[in-house]
Protein backbone atom coordinates (compact mmCIF):
# COMPACT_ATOMS: atom_id res chain seq x y z
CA UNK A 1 -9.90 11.15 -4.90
CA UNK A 2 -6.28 11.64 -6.03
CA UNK A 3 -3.70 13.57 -3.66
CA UNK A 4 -0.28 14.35 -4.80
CA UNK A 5 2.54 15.24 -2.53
CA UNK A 6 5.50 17.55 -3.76
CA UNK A 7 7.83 15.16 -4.16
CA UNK A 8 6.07 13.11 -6.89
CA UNK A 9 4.58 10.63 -4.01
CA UNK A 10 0.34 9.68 -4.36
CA UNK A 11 -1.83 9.40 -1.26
CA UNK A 12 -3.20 5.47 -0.80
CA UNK A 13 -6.55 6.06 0.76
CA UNK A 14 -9.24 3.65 2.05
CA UNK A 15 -10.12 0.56 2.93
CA UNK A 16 -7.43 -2.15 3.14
CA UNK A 17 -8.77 -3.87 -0.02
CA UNK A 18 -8.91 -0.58 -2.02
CA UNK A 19 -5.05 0.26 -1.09
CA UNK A 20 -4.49 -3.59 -1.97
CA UNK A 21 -6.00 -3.61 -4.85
CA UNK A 22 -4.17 -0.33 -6.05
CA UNK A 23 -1.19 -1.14 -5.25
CA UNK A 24 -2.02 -4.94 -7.38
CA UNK A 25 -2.50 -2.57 -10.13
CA UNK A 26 1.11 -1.42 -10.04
CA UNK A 27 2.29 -4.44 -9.57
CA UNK A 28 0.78 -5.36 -12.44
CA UNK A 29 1.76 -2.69 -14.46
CA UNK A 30 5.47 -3.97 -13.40
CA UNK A 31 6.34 -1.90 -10.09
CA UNK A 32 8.34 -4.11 -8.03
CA UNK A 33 9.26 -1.71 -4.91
CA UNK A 34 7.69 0.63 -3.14
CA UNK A 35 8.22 3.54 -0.31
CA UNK A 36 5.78 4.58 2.26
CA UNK A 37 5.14 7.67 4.76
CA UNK A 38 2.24 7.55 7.30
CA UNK A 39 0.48 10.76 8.39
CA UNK A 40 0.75 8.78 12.44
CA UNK A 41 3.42 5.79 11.94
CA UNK A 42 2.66 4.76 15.26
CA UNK A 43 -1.15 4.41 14.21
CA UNK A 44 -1.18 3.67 10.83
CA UNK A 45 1.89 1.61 9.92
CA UNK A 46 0.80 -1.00 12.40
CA UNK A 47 -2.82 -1.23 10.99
CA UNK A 48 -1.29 -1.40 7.55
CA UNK A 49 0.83 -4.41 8.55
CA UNK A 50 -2.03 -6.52 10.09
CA UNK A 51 -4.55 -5.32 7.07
CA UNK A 52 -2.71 -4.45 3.69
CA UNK A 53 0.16 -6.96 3.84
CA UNK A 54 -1.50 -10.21 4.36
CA UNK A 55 -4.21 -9.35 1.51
CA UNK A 56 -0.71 -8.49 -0.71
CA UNK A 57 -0.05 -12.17 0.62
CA UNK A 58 -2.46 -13.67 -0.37
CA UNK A 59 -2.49 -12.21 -3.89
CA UNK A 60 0.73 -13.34 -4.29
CA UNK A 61 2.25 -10.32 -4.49
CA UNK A 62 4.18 -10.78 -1.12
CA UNK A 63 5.92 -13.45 0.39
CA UNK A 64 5.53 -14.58 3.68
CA UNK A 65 7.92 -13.00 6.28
């Protein structure tokens, strides 16, 4: 399922592989930067960190920090 925000933004939804591997398909398709919004920053943006970033890692798509 697809969600669009008004200001031209799409809603990453699922499990940590499925937002890694969409967001490897933009990469792909040449994206090179990205902005992000959480519905609870205090929540999610953590769990995204310790999940989504080190798969990005791993793919190669991220360097270490």
């Amino acid at each position: 399922m697809m969600a669009l925000t008004g200001i031209g933004g799409h809603a990453y939804v699922g499990t940590p592989d499925k937002v890694a591997g969409d967001l490897a398909l933009l990469a792909k398709a040449g994206l090179r930067g990205i902005a992000f919004s959480f519905v609870n920053y205090v929540k999610d943006a953590p769990y995204f960190c310790a999940e989504v970033l080190p798969r990005l890692q791993r793919m190669g798509l991220r360097s270490a920090a």
